[in-house]
N, C-alpha and C. Protein backbone atom coordinates (compact mmCIF):
# COMPACT_ATOMS: atom_id res chain seq x y z
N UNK A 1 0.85 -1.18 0.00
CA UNK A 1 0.00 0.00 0.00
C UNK A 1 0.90 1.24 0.00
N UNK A 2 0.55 1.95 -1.13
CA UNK A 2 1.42 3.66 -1.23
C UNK A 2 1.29 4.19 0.06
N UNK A 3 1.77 5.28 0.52
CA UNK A 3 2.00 6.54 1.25
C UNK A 3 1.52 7.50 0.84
N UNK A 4 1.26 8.43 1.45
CA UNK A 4 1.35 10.35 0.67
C UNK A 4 1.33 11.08 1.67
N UNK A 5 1.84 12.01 1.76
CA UNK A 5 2.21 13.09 2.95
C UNK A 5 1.41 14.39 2.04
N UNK A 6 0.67 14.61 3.05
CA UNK A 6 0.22 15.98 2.43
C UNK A 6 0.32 17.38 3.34
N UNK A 7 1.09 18.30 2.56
CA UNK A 7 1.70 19.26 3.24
C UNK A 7 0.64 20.50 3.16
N UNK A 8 0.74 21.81 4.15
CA UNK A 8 -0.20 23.07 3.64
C UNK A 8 -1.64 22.67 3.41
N UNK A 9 -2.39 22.42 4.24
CA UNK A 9 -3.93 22.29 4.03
C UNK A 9 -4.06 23.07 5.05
N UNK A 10 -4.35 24.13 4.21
CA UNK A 10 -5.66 25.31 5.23
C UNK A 10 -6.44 25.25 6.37
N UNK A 11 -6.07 25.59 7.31
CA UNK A 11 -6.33 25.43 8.57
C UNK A 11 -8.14 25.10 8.27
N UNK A 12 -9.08 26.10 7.54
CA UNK A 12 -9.99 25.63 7.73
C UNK A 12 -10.28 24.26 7.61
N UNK A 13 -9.65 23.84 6.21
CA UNK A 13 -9.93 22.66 5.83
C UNK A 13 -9.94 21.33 6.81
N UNK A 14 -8.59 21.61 7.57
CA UNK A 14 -8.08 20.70 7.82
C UNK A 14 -8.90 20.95 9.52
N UNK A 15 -9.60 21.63 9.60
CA UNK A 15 -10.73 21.75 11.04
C UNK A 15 -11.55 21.20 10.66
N UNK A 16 -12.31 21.03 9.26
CA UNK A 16 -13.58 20.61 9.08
C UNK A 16 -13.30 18.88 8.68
N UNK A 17 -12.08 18.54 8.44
CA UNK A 17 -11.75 16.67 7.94
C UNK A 17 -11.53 16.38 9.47
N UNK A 18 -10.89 17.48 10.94
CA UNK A 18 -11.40 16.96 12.18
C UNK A 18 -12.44 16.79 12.85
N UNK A 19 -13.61 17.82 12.49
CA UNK A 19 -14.66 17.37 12.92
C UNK A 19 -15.30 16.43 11.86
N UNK A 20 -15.22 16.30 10.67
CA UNK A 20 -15.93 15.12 10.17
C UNK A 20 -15.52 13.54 10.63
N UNK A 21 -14.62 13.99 10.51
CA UNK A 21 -13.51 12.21 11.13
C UNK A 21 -13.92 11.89 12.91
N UNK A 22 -14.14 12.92 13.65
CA UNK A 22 -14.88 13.11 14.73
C UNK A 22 -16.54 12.01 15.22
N UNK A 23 -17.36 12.94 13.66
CA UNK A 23 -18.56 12.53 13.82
C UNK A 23 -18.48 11.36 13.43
N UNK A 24 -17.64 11.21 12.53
CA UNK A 24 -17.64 9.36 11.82
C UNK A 24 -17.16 8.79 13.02
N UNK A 25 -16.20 8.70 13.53
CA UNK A 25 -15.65 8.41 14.85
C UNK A 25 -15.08 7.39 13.95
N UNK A 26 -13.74 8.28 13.36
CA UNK A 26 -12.79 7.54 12.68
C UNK A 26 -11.64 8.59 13.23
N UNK A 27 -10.43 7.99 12.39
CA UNK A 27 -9.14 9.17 13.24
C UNK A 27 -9.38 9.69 11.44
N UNK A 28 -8.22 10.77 11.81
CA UNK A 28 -7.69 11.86 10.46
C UNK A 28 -7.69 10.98 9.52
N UNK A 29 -6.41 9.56 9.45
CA UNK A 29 -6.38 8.71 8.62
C UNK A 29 -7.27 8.02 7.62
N UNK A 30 -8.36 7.33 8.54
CA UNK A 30 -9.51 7.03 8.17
C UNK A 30 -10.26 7.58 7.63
N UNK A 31 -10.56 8.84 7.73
CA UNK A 31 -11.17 9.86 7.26
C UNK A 31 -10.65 10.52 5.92
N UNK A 32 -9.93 10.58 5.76
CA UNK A 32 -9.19 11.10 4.44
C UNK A 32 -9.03 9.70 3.13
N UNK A 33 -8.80 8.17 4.15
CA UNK A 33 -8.86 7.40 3.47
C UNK A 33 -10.32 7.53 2.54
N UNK A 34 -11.54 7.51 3.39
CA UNK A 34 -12.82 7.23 2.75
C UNK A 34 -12.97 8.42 1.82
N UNK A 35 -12.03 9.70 1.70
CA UNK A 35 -12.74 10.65 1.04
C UNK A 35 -12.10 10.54 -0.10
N UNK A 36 -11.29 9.31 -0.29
CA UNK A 36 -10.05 9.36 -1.55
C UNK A 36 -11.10 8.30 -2.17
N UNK A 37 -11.28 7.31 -1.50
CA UNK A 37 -12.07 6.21 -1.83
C UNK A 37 -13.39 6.63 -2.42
N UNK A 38 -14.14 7.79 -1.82
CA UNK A 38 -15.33 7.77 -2.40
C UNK A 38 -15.30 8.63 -3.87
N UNK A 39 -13.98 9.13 -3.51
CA UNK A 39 -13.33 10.67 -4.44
C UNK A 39 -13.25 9.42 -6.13
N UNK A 40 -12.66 8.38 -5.62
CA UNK A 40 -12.26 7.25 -6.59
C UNK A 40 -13.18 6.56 -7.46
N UNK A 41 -14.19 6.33 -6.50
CA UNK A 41 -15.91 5.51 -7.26
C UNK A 41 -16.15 6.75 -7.83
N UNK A 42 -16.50 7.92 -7.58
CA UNK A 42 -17.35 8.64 -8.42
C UNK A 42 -16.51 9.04 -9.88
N UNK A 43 -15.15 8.73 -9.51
CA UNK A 43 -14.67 9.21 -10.87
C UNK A 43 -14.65 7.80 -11.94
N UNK A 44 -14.55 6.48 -11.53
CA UNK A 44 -14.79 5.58 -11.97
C UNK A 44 -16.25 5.47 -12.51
N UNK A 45 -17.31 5.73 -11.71
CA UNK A 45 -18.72 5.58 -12.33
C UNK A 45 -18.55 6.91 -13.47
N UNK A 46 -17.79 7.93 -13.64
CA UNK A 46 -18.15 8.82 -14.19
C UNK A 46 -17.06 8.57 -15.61
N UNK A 47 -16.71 7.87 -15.64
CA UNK A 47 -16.10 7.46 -16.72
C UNK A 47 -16.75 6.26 -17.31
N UNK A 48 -17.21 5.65 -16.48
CA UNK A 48 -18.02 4.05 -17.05
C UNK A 48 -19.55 4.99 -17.40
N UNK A 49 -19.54 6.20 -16.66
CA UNK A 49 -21.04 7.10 -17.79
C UNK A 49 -20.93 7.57 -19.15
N UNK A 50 -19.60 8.01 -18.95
CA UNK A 50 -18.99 8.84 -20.57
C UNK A 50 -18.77 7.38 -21.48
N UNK A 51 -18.11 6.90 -21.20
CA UNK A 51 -18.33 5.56 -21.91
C UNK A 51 -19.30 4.63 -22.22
N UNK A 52 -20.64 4.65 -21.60
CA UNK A 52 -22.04 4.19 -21.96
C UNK A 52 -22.21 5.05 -23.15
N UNK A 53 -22.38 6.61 -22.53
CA UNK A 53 -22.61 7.55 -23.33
C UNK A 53 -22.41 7.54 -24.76
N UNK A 54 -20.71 7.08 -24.97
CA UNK A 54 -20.38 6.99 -26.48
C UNK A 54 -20.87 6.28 -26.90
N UNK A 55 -20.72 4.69 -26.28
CA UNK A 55 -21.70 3.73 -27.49
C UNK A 55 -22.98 3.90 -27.33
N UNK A 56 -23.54 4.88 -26.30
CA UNK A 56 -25.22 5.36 -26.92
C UNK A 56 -24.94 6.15 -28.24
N UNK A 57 -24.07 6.79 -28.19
CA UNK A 57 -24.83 8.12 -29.11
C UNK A 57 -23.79 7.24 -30.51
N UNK A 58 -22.98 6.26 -30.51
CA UNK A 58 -22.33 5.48 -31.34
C UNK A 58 -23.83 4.20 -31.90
N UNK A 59 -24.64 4.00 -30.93
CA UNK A 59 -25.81 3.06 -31.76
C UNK A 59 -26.71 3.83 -32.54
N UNK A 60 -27.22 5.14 -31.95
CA UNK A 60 -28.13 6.14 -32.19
C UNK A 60 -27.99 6.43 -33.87
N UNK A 61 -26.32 6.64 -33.69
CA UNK A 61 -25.68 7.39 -34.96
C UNK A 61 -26.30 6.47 -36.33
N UNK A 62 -26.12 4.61 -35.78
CA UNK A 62 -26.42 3.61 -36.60
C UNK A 62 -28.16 3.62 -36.54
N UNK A 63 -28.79 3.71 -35.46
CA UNK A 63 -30.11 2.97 -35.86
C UNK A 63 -30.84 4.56 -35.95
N UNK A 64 -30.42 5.49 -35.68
CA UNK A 64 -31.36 6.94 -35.53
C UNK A 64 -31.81 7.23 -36.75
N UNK A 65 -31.06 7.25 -38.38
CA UNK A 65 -31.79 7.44 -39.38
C UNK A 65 -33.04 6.39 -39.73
N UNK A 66 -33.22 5.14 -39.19
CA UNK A 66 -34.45 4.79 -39.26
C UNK A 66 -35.46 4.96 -39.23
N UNK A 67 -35.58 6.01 -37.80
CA UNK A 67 -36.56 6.43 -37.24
C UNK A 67 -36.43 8.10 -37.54
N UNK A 68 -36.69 8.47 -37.87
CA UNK A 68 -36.21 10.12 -38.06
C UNK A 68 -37.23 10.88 -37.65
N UNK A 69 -38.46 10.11 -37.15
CA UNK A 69 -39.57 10.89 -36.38
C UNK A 69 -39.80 10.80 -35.05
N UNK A 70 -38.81 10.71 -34.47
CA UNK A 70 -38.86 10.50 -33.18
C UNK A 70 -39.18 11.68 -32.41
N UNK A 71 -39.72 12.02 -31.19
CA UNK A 71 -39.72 13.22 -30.78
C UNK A 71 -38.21 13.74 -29.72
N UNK A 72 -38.28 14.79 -29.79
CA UNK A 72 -37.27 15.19 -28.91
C UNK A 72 -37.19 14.91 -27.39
N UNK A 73 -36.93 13.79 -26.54
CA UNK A 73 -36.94 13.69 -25.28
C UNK A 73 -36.93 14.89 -24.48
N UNK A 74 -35.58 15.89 -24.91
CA UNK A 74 -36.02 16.55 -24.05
C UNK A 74 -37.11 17.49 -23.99
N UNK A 75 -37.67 17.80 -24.68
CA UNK A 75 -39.25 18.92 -24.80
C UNK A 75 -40.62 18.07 -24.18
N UNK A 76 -40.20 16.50 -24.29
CA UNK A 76 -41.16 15.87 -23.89
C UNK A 76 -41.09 15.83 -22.03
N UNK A 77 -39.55 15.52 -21.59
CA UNK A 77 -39.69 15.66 -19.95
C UNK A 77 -39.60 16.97 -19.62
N UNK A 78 -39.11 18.29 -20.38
CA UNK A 78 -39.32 19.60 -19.41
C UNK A 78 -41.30 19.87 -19.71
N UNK A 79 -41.75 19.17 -20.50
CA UNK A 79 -43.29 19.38 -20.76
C UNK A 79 -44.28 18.87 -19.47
N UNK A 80 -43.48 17.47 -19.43
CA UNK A 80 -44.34 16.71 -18.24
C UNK A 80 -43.95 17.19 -16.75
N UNK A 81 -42.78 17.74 -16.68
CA UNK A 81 -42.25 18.86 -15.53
C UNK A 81 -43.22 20.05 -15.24
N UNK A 82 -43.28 20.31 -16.32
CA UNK A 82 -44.11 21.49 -16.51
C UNK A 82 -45.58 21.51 -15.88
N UNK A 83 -45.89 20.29 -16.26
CA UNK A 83 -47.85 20.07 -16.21
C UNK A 83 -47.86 19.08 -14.47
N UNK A 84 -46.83 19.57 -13.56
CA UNK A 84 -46.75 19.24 -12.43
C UNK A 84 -47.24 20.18 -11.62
């Protein structure tokens, strides 16, 4: 398992990762661990989104001239937003 020393974190900052690590009733360590960790999934899901994304708009590209009457999704959900 790596290391990292992290130098110069702003006193505020570094008051508010003590009281969060506090309420978790974890130490500093722990606490910084989970925020790397959660820091890690969201950038992983957010790349496994951009990557759905392409081969959506990569099938679309193939099957979308079929259908060329499709309506515009989005006018259809800010519509039904609307009539809320």
């Amino acid at each position: 398992m790596a290391d990292v020393m992290v130098r110069n974190i702003p006193e505020r900052d570094y008051a508010e990762l003590q009281q969060d690590a506090k309420q978790n009733r974890r130490s500093m360590n722990a606490e910084i661990l989970s925020l790397l960790a959660d820091m890690a999934e969201m950038n992983r899901r957010r790349r496994q989104a951009a990557k759905a994304m392409r081969r959506i708009d990569k099938l679309w590209e193939r099957i979308g001239p079929r259908f060329p009457n499709q309506p515009d999704s989005t006018a259809l959900i800010r519509e039904d937003r609307d009539s809320r």
